[in-house]
Protein backbone atom coordinates (compact mmCIF):
# COMPACT_ATOMS: atom_id res chain seq x y z
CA UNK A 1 135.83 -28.94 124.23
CA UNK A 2 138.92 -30.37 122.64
CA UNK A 3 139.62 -33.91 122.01
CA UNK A 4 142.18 -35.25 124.51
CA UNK A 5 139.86 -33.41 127.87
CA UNK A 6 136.86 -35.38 125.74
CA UNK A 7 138.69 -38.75 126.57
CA UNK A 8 139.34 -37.88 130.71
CA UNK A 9 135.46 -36.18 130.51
CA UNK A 10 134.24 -39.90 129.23
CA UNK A 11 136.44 -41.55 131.90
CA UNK A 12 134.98 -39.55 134.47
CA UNK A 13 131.67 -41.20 137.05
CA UNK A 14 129.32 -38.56 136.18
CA UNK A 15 130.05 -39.13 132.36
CA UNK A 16 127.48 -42.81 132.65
CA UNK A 17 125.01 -40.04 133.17
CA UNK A 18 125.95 -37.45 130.29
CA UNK A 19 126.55 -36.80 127.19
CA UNK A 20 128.59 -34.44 126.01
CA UNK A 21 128.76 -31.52 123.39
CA UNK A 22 130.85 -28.96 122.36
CA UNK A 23 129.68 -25.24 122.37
CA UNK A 24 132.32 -23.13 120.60
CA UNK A 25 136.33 -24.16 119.27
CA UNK A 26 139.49 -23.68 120.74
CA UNK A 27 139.78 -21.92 117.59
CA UNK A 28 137.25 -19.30 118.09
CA UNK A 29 138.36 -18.94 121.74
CA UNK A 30 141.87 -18.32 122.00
CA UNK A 31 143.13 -17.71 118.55
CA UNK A 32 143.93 -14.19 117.41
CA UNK A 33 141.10 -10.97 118.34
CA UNK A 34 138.52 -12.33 120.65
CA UNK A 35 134.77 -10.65 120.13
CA UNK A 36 132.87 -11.61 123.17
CA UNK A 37 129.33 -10.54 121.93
CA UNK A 38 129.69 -12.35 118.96
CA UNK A 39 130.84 -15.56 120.69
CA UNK A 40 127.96 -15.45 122.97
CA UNK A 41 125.45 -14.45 120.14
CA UNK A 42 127.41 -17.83 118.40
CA UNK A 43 126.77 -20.10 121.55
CA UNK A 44 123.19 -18.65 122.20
CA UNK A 45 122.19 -19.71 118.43
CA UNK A 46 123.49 -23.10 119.05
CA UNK A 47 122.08 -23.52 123.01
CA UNK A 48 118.54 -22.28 121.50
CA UNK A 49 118.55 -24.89 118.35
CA UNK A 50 119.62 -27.94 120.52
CA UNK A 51 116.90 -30.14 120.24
CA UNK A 52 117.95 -31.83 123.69
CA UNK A 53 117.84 -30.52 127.13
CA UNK A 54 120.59 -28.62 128.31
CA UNK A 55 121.41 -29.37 131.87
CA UNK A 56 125.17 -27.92 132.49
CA UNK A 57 127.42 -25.65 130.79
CA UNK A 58 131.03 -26.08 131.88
CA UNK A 59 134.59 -25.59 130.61
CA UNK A 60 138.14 -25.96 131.85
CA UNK A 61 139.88 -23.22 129.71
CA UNK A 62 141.35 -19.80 130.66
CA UNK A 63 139.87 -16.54 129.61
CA UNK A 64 137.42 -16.19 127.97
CA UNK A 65 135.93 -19.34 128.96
CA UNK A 66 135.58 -18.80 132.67
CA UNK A 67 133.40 -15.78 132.05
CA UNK A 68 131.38 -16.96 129.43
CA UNK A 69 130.15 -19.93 131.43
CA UNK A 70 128.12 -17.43 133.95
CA UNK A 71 126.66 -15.52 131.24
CA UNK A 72 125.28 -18.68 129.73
CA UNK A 73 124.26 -20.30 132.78
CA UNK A 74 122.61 -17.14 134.35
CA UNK A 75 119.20 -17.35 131.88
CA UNK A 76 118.64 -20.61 132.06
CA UNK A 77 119.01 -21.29 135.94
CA UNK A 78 121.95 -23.51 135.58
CA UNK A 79 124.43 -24.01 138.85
CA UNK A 80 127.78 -21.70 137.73
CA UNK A 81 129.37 -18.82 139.63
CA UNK A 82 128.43 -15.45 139.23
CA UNK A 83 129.91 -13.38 136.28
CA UNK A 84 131.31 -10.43 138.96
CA UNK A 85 132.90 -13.03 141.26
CA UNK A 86 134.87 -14.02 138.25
CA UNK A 87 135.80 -10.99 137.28
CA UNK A 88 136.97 -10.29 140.76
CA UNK A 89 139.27 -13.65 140.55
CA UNK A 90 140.70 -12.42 136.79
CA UNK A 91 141.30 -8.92 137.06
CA UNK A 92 144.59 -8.88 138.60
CA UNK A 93 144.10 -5.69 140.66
CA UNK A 94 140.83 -6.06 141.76
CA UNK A 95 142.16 -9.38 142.76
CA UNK A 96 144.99 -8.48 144.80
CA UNK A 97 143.19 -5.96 146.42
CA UNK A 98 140.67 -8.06 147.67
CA UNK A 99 143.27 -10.37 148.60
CA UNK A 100 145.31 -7.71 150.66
CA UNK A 101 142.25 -7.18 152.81
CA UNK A 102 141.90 -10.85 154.40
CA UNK A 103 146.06 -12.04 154.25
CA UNK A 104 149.24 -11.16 154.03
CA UNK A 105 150.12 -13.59 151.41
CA UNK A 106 150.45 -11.10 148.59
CA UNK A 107 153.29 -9.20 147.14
CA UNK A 108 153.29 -5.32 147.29
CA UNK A 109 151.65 -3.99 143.89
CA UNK A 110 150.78 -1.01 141.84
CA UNK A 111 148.78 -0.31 138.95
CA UNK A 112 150.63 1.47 136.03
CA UNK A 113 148.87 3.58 133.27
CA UNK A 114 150.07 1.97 129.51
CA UNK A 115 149.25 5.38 127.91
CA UNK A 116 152.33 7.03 130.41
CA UNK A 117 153.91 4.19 132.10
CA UNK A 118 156.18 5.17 135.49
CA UNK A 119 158.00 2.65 137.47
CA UNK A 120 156.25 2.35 140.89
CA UNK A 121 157.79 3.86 143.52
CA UNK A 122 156.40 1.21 146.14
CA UNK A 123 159.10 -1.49 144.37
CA UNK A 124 162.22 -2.48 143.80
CA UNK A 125 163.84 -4.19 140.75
CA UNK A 126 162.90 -6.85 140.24
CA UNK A 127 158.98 -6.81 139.52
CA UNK A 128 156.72 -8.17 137.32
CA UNK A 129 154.64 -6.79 134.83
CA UNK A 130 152.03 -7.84 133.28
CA UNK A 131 148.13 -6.82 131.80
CA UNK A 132 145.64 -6.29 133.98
CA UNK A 133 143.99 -9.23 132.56
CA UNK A 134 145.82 -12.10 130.69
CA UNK A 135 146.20 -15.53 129.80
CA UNK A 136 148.65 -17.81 130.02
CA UNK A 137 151.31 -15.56 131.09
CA UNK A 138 150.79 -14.00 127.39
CA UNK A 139 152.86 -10.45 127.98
CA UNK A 140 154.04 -11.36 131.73
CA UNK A 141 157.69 -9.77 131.82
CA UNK A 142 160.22 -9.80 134.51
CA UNK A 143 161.95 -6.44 135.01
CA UNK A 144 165.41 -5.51 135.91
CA UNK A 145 165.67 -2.44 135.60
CA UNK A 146 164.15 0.86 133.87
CA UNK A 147 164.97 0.05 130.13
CA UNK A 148 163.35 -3.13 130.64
CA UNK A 149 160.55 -1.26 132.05
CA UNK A 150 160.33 1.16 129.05
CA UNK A 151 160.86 -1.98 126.28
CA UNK A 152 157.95 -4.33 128.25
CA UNK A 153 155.71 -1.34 128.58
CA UNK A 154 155.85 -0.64 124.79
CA UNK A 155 155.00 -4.39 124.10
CA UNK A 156 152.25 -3.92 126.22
CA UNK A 157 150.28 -0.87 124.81
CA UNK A 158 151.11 -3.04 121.23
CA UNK A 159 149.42 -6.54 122.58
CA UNK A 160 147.35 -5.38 125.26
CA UNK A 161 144.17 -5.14 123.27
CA UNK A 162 144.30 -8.82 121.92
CA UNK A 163 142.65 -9.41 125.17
CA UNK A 164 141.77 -6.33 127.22
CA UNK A 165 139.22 -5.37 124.57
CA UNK A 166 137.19 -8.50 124.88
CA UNK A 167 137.36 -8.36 128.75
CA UNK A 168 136.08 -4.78 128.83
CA UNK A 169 132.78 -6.01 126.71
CA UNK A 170 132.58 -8.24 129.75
CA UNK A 171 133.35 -5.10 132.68
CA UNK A 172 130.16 -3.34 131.20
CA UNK A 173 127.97 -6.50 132.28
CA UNK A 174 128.54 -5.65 135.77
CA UNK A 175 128.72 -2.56 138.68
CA UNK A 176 132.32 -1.93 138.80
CA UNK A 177 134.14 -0.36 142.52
CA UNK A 178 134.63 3.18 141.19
CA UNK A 179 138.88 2.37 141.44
CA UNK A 180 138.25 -0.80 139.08
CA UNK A 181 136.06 1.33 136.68
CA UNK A 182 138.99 3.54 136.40
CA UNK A 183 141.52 1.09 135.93
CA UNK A 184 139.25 -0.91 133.10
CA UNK A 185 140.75 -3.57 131.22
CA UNK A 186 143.86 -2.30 129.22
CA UNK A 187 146.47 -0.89 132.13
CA UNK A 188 148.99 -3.24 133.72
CA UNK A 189 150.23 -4.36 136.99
CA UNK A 190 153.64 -4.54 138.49
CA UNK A 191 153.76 -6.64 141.68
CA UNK A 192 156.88 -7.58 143.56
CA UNK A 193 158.66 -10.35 142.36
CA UNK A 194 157.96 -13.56 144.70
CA UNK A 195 160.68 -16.29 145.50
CA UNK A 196 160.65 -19.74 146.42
CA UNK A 197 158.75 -22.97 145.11
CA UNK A 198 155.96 -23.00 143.09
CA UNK A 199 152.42 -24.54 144.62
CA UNK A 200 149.36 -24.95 143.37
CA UNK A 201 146.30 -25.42 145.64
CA UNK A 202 142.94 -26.89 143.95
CA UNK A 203 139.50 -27.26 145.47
CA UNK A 204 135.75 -26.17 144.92
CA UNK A 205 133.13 -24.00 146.49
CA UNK A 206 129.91 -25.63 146.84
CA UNK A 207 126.85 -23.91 148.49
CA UNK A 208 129.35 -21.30 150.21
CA UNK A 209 131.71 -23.77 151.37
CA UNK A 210 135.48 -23.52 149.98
CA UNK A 211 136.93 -27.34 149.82
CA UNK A 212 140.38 -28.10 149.22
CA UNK A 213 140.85 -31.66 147.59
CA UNK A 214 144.57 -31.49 146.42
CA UNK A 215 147.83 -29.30 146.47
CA UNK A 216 150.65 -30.09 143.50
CA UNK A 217 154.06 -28.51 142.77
CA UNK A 218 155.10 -26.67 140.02
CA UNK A 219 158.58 -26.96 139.32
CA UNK A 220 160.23 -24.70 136.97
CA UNK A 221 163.21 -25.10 134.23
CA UNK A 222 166.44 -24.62 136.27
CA UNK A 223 167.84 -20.64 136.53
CA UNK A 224 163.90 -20.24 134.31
CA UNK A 225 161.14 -19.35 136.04
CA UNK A 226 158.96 -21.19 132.97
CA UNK A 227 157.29 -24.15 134.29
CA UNK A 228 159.27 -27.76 133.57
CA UNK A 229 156.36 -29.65 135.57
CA UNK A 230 153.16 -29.92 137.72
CA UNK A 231 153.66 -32.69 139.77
CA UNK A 232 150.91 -33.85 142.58
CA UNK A 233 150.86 -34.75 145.10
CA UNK A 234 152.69 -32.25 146.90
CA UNK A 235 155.74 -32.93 148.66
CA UNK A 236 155.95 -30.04 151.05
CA UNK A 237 155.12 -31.11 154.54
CA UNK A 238 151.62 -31.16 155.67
CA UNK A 239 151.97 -28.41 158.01
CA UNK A 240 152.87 -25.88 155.06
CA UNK A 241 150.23 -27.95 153.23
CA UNK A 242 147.35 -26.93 155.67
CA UNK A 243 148.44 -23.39 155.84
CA UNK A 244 148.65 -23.65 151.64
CA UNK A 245 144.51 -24.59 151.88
CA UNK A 246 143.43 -22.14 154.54
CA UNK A 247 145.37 -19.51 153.50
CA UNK A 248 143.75 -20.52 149.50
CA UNK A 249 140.15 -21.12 151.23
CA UNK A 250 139.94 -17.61 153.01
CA UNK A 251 140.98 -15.93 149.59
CA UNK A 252 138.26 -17.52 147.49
CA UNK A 253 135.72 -17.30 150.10
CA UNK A 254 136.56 -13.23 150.13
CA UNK A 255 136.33 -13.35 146.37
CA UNK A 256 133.03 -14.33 146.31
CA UNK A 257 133.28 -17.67 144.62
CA UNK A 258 130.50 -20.09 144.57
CA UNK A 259 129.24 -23.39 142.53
CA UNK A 260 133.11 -23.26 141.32
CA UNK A 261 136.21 -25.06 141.35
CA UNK A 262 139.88 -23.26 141.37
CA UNK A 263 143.05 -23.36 141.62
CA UNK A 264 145.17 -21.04 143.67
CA UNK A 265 149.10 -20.75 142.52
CA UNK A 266 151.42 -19.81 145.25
CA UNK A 267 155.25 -19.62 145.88
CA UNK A 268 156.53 -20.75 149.23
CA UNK A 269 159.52 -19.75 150.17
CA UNK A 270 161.23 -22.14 152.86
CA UNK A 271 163.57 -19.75 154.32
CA UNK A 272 161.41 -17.33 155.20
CA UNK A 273 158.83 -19.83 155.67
CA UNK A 274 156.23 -17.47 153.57
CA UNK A 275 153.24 -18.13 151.19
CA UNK A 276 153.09 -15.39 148.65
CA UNK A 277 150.12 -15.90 145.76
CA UNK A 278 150.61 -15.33 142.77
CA UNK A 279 146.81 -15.66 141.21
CA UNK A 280 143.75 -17.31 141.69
CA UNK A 281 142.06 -18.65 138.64
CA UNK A 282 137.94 -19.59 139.25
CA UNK A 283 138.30 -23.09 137.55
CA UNK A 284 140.74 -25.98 137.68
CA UNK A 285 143.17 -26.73 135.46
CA UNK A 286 142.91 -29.26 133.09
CA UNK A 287 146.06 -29.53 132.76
CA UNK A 288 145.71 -31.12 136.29
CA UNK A 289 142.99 -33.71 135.39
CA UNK A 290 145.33 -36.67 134.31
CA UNK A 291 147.19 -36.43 137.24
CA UNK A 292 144.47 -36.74 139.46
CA UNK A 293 143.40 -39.40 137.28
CA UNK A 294 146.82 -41.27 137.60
CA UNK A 295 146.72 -41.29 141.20
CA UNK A 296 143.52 -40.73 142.90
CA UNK A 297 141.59 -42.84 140.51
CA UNK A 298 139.45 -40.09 139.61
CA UNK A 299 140.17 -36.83 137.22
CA UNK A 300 139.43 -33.21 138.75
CA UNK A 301 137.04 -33.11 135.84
CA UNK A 302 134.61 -35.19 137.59
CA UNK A 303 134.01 -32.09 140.28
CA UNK A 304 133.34 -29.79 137.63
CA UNK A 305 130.28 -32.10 136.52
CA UNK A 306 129.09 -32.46 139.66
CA UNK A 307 128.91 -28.91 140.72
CA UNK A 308 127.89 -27.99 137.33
CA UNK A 309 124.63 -30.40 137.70
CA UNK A 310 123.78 -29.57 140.94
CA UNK A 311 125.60 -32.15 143.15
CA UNK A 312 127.62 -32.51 145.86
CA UNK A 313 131.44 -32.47 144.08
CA UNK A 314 132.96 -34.83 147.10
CA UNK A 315 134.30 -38.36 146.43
CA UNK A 316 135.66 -40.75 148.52
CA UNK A 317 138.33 -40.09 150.73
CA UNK A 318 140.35 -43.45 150.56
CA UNK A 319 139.71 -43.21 145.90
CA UNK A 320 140.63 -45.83 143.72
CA UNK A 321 143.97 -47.82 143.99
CA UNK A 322 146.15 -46.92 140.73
CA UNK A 323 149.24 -48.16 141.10
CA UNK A 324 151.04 -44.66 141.02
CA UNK A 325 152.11 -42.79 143.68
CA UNK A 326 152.95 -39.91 141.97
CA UNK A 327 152.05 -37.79 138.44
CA UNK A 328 153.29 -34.83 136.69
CA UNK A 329 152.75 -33.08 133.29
CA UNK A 330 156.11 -32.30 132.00
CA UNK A 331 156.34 -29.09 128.90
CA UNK A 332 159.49 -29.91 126.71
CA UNK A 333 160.11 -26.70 125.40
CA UNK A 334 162.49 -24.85 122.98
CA UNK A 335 163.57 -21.52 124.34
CA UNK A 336 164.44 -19.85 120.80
CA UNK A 337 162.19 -18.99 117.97
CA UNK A 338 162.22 -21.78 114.22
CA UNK A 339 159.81 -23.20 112.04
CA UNK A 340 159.67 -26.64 112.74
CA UNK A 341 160.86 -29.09 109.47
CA UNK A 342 160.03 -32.36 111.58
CA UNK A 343 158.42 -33.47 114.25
CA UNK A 344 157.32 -37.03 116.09
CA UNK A 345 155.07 -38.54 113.95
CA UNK A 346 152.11 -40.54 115.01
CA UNK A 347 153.31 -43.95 114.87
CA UNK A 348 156.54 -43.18 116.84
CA UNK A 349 154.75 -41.16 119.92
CA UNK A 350 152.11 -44.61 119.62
CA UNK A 351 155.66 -47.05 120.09
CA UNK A 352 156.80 -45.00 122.86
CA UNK A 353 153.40 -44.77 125.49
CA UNK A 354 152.94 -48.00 124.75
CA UNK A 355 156.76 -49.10 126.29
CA UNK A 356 156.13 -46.65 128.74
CA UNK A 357 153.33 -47.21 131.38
CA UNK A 358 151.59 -44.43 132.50
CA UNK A 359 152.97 -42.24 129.97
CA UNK A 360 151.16 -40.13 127.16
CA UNK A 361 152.72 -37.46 124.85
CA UNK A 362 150.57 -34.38 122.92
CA UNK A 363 152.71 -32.73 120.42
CA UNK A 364 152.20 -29.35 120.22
CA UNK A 365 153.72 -28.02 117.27
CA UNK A 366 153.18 -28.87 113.15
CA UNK A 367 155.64 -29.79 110.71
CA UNK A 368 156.19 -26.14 108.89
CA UNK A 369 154.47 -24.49 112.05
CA UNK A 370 156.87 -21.24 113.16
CA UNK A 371 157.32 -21.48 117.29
CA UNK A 372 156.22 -17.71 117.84
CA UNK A 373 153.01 -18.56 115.87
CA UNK A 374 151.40 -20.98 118.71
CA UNK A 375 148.78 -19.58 120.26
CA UNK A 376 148.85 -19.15 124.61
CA UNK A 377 152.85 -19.48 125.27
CA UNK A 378 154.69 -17.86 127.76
CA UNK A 379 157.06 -14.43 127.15
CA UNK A 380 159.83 -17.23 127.21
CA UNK A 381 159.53 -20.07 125.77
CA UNK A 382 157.75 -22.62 123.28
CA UNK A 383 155.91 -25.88 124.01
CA UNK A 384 156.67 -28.90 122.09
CA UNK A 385 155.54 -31.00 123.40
CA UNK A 386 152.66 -32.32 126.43
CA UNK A 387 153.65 -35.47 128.77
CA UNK A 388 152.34 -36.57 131.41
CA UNK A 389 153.59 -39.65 133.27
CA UNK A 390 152.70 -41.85 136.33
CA UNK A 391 155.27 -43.88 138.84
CA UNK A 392 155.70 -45.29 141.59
CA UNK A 393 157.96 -42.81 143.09
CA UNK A 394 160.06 -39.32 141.00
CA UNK A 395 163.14 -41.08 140.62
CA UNK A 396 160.60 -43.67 138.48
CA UNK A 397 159.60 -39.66 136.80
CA UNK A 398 162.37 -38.53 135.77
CA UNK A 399 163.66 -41.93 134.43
CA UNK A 400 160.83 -41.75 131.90
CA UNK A 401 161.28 -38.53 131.02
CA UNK A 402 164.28 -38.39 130.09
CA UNK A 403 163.34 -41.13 128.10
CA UNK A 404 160.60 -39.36 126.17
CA UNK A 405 163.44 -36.68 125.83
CA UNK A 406 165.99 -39.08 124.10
CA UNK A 407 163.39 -40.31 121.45
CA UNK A 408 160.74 -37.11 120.53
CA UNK A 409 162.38 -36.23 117.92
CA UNK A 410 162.35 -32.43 116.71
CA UNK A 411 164.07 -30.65 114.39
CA UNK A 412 164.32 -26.53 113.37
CA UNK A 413 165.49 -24.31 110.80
CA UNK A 414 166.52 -21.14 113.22
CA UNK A 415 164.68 -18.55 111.86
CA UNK A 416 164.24 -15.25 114.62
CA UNK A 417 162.64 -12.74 113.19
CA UNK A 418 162.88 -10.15 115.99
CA UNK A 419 166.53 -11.30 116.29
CA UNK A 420 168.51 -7.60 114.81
CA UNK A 421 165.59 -6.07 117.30
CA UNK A 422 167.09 -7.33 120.68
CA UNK A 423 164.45 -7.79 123.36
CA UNK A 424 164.01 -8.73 126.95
């Protein structure tokens, strides 16, 4: 649990009833080599001392997070979904295979062996390529052609282990398909490279029953295909909207997932008009929950709780009058390494939320902190900052973030260490 989803948790209905505490740290989670049996032996000590009762485990963070929450819940009869149903969600082939067997909404794929890596012969430049398992698009590359291939495939078998280790302590928990077995935990996928805009699709499953309850856009950096804002609601038409949640609902439902929320990314491409997936994650996003917040009245959080303690996640249709029609977290980012020598301070990120309504700013560097350093970024690109903003309408948006823009102040020294190297 980390601070700022502590303050939306708190906000939330279900929070009058709860109290919450915090398990294990970002820190242990997603910083540097992840051990999972010594997390869980970690969280087990601390579940087993708790003087309280325990009635819900939950969390809203990438891997490992997602799977640890079954293992935890699993003993002690607590509503989660199953650790394999997970699994099937997060490992990227096992995932699109599943997927290719109820809709159409996939690009072609391949697996590719890291040990002797050979461009598919079922695609065409360009492809992506990626781990079978990863986070955050950590080690996602876009390939152009058969040098890139060769230089992304070499990064690969050197960072692959960061997080296919830790997810093959978690394949021996279950009965693998004999093709997943093979494939384990440390090879990578190419998949044909999708076009079109960026959707996300969120919802639950409760007691076997897929929900939709919101789709959002994702809107990248122009000629960049790293994200420049999530933005909800959606402003695709409803008829691609409906085709977004059955097409999302049919694909969980195949996965297996139960007692879960998710989120289902998608492109759409509007001249085709054709949905294409690009992964289906077995939680929500918190990056989501303000926005929800902003303009339904009500964070995405809240669903989590309920499901997590039994009950049924729906809330009202008609939700609680905000005042904003529309919401979107915006990333500022810096595209080239540097060690940052300033950044906003406090008192000036307090001056401007509090002349901008509906505005809040998380600054993700330090002062001194080197950009290629943070843990979770993109192949790409560098946060620097978080902000999320509510209006009335996007022209209302983008007039307050550009504001945000003018006065976050940042400054570098350009330091790139892999810069005589070359790269992607």
């Amino acid at each position: 649990m980390d601070e700022e989803n502590r303050k939306i948790l708190e906000r939330t209905p279900s929070a009058r009833d709860c109290e919450f505490h915090q398990l294990l740290t970002q820190e242990e989670l997603q910083f540097g080599q992840v051990d999972i049996e010594e997390l869980l032996a970690k969280a087990e000590r601390v579940l087993d001392e708790f003087e309280g009762s325990v009635d819900a485990i939950v969390g809203y963070w990438d891997f490992p997070v997602t799977l640890l929450v079954p293992i935890l819940c699993a003993p002690r009869g607590l509503p989660s979904p199953s650790l394999e149903s997970v699994v099937r969600c997060e490992h990227k082939y096992w995932s699109r295979l599943l997927q290719s067997e109820v809709v159409d909404a996939h690009p072609p794929f391949a697996l590719v062996e890291l040990d002797d890596p050979t461009p598919p012969e079922n695609l065409s430049y360009p492809f992506w390529f990626k781990p079978v398992k990863s986070a955050s698009s950590e080690l996602a590359y876009r390939i152009e052609d058969e040098e890139a291939f060769r230089a992304a495939a070499e990064r690969l078998r050197e960072g692959v282990d960061r997080i296919g280790l830790p997810f093959e302590q978690i394949l021996k928990r279950i009965d693998l398909p004999p093709e997943i077995a093979a494939a384990g935990g440390r090879t990578a996928l190419a998949e044909g490279s999708l076009k079109g805009l960026q959707v996300a699709v969120e919802g639950y499953v409760y007691q076997g029953e897929p929900v939709v309850h919101g789709v959002l856009d994702s809107v990248d950096y122009p000629g960049s295909s790293t994200f420049l804002r999530h933005q909800y609601p959606s402003g695709l038409s409803d008829d691609v909207c409906r085709r977004l949640s059955d097409t999302a609902k049919r694909t969980v439902r195949k996965l297996g997932l139960d007692n879960s929320t998710f989120s289902v990314e998608f492109f759409y491409d509007p001249l085709e008009d054709e949905l294409g997936i690009v992964e289906v994650n077995p939680r929500h996003s918190q990056a989501h929950a303000e926005l929800f917040e902003l303009v339904d009245g009500v964070a995405n959080h809240e669903r989590m709780l309920r499901l997590a303690l039994g009950q049924d996640p729906a809330l009202p249709a008609n939700g609680t009058p905000t005042g904003y029609e529309v919401a979107a977290e915006w990333y500022l980012r810096r595209f080239d390494d540097g060690v940052t020598t300033r950044v906003p301070t406090e008192e000036e990120v307090a001056e401007l939320e509090a002349s901008l309504p509906g505005v809040t700013v998380k600054v993700v560097p330090q002062e001194g902190q080197r950009l290629s350093e943070l843990p979770a970024q993109d192949s790409y690109s560098y946060e620097l900052a978080l902000i999320t903003i509510g209006a009335s309408d996007e022209t209302e948006m983008t007039a307050k973030y550009e504001r945000c823009v003018e006065e976050l102040k940042f400054e570098f020294e350009d330091e790139d260490p892999l810069a005589e190297t070359g790269g992607l």
